[in-house]
N, C-alpha and C. Protein backbone atom coordinates (compact mmCIF):
# COMPACT_ATOMS: atom_id res chain seq x y z
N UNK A 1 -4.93 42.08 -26.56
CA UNK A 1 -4.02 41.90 -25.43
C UNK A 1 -3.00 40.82 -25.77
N UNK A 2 -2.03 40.89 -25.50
CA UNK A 2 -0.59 40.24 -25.84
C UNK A 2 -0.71 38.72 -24.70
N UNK A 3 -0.15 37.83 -24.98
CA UNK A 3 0.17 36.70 -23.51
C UNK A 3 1.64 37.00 -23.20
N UNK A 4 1.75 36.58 -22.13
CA UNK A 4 2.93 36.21 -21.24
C UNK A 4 4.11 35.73 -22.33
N UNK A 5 3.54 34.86 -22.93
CA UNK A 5 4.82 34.38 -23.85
C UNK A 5 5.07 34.90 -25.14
N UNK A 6 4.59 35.78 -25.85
CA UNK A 6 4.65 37.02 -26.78
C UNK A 6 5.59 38.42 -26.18
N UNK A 7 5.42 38.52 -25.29
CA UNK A 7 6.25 39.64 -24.63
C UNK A 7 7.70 39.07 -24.71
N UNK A 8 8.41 40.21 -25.06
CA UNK A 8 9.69 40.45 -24.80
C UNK A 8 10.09 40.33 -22.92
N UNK A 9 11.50 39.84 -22.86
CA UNK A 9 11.85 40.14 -21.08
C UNK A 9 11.58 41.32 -21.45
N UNK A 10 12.32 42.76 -21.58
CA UNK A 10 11.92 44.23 -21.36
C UNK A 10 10.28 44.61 -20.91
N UNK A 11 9.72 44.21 -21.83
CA UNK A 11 8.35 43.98 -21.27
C UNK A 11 7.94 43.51 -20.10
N UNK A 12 8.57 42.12 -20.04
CA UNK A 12 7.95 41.32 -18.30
C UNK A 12 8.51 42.01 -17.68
N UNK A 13 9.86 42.40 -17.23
CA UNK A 13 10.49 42.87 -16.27
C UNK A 13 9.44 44.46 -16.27
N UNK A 14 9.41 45.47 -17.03
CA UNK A 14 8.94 46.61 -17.00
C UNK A 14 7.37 46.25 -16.17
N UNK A 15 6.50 45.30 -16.76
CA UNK A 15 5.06 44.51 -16.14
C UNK A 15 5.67 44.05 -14.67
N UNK A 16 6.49 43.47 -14.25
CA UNK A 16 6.83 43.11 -12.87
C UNK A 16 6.97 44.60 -12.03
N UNK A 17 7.85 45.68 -12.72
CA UNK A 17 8.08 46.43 -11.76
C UNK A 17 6.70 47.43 -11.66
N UNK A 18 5.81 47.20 -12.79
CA UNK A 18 4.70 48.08 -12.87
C UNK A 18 3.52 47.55 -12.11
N UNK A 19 4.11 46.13 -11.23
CA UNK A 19 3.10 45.07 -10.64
C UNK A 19 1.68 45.12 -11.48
N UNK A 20 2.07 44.36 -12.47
CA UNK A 20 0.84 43.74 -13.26
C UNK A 20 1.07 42.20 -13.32
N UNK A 21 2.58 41.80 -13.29
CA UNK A 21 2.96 40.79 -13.19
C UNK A 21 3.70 40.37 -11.77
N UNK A 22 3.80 38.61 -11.83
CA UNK A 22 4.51 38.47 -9.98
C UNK A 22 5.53 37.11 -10.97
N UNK A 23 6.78 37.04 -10.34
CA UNK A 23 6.96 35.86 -10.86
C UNK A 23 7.11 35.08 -9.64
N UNK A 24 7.07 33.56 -9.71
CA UNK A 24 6.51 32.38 -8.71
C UNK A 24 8.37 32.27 -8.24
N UNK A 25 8.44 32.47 -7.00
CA UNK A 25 9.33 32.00 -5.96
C UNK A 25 10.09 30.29 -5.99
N UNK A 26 9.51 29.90 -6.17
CA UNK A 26 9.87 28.11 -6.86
C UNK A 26 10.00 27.60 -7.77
N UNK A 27 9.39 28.38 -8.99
CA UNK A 27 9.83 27.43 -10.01
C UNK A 27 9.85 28.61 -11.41
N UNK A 28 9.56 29.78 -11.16
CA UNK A 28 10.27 31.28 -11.76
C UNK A 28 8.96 31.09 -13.03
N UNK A 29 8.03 30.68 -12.35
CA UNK A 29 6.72 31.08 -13.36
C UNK A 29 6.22 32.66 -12.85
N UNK A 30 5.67 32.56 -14.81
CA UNK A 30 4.99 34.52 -14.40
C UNK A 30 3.62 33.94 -14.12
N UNK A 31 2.69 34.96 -13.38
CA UNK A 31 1.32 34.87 -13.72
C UNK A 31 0.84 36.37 -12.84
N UNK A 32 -0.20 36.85 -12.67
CA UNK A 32 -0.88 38.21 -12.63
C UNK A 32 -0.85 38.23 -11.48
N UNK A 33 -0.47 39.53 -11.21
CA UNK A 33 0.07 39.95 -9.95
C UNK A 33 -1.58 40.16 -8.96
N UNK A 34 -1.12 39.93 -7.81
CA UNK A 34 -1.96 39.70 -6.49
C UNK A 34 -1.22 40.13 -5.79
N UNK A 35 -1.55 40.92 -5.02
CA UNK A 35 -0.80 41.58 -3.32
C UNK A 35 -0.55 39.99 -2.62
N UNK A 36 0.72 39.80 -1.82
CA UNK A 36 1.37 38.88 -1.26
C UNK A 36 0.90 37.54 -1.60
N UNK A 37 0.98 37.86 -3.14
CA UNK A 37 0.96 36.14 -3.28
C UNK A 37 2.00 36.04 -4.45
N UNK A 38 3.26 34.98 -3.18
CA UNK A 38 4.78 34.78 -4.30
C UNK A 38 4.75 33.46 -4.62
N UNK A 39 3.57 32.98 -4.96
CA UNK A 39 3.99 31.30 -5.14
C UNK A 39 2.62 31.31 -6.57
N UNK A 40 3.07 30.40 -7.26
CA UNK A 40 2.07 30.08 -8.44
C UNK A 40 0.91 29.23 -7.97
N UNK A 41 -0.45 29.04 -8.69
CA UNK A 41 -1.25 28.21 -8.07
C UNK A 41 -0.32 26.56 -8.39
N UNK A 42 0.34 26.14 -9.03
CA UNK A 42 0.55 24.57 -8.77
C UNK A 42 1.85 24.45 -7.60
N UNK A 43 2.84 25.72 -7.38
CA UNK A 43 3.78 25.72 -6.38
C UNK A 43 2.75 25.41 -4.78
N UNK A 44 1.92 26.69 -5.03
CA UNK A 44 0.62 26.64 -3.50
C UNK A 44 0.39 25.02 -3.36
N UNK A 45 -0.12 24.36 -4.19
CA UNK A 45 -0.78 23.19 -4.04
C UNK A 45 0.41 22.07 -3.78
N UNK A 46 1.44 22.31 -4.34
CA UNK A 46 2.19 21.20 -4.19
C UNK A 46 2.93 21.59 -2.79
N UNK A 47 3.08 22.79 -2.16
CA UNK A 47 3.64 23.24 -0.72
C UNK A 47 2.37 22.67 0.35
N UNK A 48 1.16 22.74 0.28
CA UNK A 48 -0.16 22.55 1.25
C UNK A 48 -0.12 21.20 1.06
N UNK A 49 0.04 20.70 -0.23
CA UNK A 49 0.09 18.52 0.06
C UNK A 49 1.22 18.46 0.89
N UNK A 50 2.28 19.18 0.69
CA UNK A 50 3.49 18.53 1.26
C UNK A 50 3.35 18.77 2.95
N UNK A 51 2.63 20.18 3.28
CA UNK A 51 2.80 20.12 4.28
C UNK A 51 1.43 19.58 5.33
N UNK A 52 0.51 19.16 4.54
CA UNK A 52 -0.33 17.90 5.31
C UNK A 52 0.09 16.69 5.54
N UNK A 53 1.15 16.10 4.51
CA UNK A 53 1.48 14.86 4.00
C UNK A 53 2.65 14.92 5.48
N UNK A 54 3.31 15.93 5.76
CA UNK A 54 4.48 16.19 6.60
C UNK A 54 3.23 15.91 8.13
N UNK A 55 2.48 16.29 8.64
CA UNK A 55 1.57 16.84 9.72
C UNK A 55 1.09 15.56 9.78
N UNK A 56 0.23 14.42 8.65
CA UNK A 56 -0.20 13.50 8.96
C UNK A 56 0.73 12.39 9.29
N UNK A 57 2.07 12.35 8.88
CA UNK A 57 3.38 11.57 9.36
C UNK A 57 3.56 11.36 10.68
N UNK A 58 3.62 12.70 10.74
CA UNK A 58 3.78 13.32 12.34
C UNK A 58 3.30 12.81 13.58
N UNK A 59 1.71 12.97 12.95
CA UNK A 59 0.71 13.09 14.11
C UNK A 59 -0.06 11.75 13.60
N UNK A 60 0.66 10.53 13.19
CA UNK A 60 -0.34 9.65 12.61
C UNK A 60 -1.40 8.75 13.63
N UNK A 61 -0.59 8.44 15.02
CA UNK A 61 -1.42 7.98 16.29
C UNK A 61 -2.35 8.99 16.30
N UNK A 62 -2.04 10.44 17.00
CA UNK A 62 -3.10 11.02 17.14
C UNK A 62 -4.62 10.89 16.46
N UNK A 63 -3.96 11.09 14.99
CA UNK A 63 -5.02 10.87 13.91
C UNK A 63 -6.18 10.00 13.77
N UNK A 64 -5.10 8.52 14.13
CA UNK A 64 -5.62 7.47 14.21
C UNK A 64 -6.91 7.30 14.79
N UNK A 65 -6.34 7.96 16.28
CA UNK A 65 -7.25 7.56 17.82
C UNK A 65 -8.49 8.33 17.36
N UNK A 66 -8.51 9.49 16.98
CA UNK A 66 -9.82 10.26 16.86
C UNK A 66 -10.46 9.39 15.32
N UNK A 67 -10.11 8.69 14.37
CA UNK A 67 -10.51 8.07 13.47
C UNK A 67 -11.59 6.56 14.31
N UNK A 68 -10.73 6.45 15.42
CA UNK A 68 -11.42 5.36 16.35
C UNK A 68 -12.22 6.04 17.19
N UNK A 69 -12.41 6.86 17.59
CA UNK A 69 -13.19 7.30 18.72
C UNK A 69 -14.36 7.57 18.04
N UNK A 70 -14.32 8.08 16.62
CA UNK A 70 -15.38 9.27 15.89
C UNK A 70 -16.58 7.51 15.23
N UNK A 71 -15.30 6.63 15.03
CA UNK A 71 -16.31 5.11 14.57
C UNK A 71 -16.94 4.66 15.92
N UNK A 72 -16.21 4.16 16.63
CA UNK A 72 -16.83 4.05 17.83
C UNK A 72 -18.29 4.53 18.11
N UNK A 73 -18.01 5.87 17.90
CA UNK A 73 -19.16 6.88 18.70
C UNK A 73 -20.41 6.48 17.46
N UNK A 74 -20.09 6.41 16.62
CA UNK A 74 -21.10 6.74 15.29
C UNK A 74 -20.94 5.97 14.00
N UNK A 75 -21.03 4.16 15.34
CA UNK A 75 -20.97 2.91 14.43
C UNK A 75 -21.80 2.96 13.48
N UNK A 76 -23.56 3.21 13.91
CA UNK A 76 -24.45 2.83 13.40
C UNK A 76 -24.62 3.86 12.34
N UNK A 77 -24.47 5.22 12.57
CA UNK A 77 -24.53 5.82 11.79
C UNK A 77 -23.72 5.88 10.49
N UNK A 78 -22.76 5.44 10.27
CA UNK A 78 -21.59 5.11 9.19
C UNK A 78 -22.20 3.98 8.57
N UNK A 79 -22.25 2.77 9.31
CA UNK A 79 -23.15 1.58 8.67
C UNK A 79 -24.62 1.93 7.93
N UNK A 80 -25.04 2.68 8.42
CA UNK A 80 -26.50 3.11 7.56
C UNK A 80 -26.36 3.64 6.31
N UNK A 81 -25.15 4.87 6.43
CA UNK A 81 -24.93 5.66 5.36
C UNK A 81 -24.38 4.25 4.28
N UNK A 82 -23.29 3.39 4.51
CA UNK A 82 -22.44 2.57 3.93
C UNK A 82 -23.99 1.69 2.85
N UNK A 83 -24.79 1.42 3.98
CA UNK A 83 -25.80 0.46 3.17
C UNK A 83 -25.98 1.11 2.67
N UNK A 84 -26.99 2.19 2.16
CA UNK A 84 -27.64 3.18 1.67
C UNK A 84 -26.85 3.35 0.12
N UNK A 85 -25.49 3.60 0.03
CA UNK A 85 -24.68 3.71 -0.68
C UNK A 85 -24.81 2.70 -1.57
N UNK A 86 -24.83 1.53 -0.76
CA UNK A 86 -24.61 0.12 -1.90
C UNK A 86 -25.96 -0.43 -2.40
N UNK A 87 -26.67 -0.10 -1.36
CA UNK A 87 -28.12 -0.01 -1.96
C UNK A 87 -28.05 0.86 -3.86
N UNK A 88 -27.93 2.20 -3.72
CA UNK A 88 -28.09 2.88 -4.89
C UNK A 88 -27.27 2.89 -5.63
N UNK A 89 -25.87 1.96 -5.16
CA UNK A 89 -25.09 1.89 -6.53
C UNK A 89 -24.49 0.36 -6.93
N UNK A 90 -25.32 -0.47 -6.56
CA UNK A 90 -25.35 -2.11 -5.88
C UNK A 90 -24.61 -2.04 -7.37
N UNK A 91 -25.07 -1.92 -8.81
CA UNK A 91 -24.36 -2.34 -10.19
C UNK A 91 -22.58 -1.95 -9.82
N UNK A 92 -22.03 -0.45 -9.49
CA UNK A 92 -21.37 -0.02 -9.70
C UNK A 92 -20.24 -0.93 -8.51
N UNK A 93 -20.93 -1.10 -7.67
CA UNK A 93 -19.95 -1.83 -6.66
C UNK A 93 -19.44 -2.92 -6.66
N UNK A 94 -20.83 -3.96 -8.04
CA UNK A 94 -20.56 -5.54 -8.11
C UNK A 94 -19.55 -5.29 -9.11
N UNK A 95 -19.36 -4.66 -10.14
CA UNK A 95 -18.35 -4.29 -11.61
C UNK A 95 -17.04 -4.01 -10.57
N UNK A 96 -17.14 -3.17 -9.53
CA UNK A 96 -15.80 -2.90 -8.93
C UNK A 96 -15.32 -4.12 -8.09
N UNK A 97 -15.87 -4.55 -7.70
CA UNK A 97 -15.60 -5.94 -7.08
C UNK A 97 -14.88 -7.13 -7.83
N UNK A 98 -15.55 -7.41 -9.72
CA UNK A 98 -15.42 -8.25 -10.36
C UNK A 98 -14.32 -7.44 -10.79
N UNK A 99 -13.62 -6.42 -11.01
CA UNK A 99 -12.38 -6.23 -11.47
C UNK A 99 -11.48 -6.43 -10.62
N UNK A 100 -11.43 -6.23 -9.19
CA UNK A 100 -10.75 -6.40 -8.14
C UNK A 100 -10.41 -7.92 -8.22
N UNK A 101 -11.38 -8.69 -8.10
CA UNK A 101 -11.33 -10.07 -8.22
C UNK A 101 -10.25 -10.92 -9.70
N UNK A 102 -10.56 -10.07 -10.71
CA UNK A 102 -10.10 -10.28 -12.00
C UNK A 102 -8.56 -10.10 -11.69
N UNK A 103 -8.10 -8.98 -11.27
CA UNK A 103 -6.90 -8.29 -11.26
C UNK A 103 -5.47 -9.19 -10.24
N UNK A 104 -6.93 -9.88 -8.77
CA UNK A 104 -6.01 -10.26 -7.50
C UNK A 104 -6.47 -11.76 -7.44
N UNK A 105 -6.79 -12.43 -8.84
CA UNK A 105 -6.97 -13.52 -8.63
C UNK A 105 -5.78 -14.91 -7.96
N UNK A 106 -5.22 -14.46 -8.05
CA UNK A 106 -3.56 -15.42 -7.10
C UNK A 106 -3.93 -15.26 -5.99
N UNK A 107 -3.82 -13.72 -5.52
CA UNK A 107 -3.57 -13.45 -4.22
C UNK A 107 -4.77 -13.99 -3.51
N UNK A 108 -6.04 -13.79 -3.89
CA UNK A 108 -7.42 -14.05 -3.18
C UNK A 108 -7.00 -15.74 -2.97
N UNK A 109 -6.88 -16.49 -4.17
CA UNK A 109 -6.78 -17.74 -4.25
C UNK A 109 -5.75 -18.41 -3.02
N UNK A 110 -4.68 -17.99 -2.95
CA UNK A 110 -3.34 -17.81 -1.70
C UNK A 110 -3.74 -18.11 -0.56
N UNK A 111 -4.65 -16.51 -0.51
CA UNK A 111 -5.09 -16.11 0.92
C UNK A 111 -6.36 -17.26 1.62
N UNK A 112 -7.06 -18.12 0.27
CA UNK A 112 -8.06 -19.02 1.10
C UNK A 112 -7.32 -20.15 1.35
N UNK A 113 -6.74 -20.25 0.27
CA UNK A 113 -5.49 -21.72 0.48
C UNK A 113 -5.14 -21.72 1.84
N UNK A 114 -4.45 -20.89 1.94
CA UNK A 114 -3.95 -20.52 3.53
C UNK A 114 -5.04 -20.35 4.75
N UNK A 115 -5.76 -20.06 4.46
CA UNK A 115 -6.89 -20.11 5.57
C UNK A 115 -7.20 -21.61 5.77
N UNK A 116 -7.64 -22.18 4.33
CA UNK A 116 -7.92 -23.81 4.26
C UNK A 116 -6.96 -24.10 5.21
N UNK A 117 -5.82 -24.59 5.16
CA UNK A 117 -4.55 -24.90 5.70
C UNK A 117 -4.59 -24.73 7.14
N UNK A 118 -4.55 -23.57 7.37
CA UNK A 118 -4.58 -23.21 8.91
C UNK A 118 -5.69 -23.69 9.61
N UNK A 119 -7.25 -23.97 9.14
CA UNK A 119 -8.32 -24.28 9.92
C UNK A 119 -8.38 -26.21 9.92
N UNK A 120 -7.33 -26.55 8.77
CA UNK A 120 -7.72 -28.26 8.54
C UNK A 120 -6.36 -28.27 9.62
N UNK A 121 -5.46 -27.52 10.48
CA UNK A 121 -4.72 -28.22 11.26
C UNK A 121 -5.25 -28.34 12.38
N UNK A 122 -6.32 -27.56 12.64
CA UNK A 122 -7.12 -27.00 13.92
C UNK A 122 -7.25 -28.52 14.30
C-alpha cells in the first residue's frame, strides 16, 4: 500500500472523489475518509480547546459558584481524599515542594519579610 505522500495529486484528487480520502477544512491536511468528518484530528482538538477556553471566559462566575458550592458541600470529603494522597506520595510531594522552594526563593523570602513588617507595626 502506497502513503499519502507517495501519491501523485491525480491520485489524491481521484482517492478524494472515490471517498477514500477527506481533506481537513483548516489547514488542507489529507487523512481517511469518514462520513461527516471535515476537520483533521489536531484541527478537532484545537476547535473543542478553543471552544471550552471561549465558554469558561464566558461563564467564569457561574463556574466559579458551583466550584464553591460543590467544596462547601464536600469539605470533608476532598480533605480526606487530599490526605490520603500525601499520605502515599509524602516523597513525591516533599521533592515538589523543595523545587518550588529552590526556584521562588526571593519571592517566598519577600513575602515573609513583608509579613514580618506588617505584624512588627501591629
Amino acid at each position: 500500500m502506497t502513503t499519502k505522500l507517495d501519491m501523485n495529486v491525480e491520485e489524491i484528487f481521484e482517492k478524494i472523489k472515490n471517498k477514500e480520502l477527506t481533506i481537513c477544512e483548516t489547514c488542507d491536511n489529507i487523512f481517511d475518509y469518514v462520513p461527516q468528518k471535515v476537520f483533521c484530528d489536531e484541527c478537532r482538538r484545537e476547535r473543542e480547546l478553543a471552544r471550552k477556553r471561549k465558554y469558561y471566559e464566558e461563564n467564569r462566575e457561574k463556574i466559579r459558584a458551583g466550584y464553591r458550592k460543590y467544596w462547601k458541600e464536600n469539605r470533608e470529603k476532598i480533605r480526606a481524599g487530599n490526605r490520603k494522597y500525601y499520605e502515599e506520595n509524602r516523597e513525591k510531594e516533599r521533592a515538589r515542594q523543595r523545587t518550588y522552594r529552590e526556584e521562588n526563593r526571593e519571592k517566598i523570602n519577600a513575602r515573609k519579610r513583608a509579613q514580618y513588617h506588617a505584624n512588627k507595626e501591629k
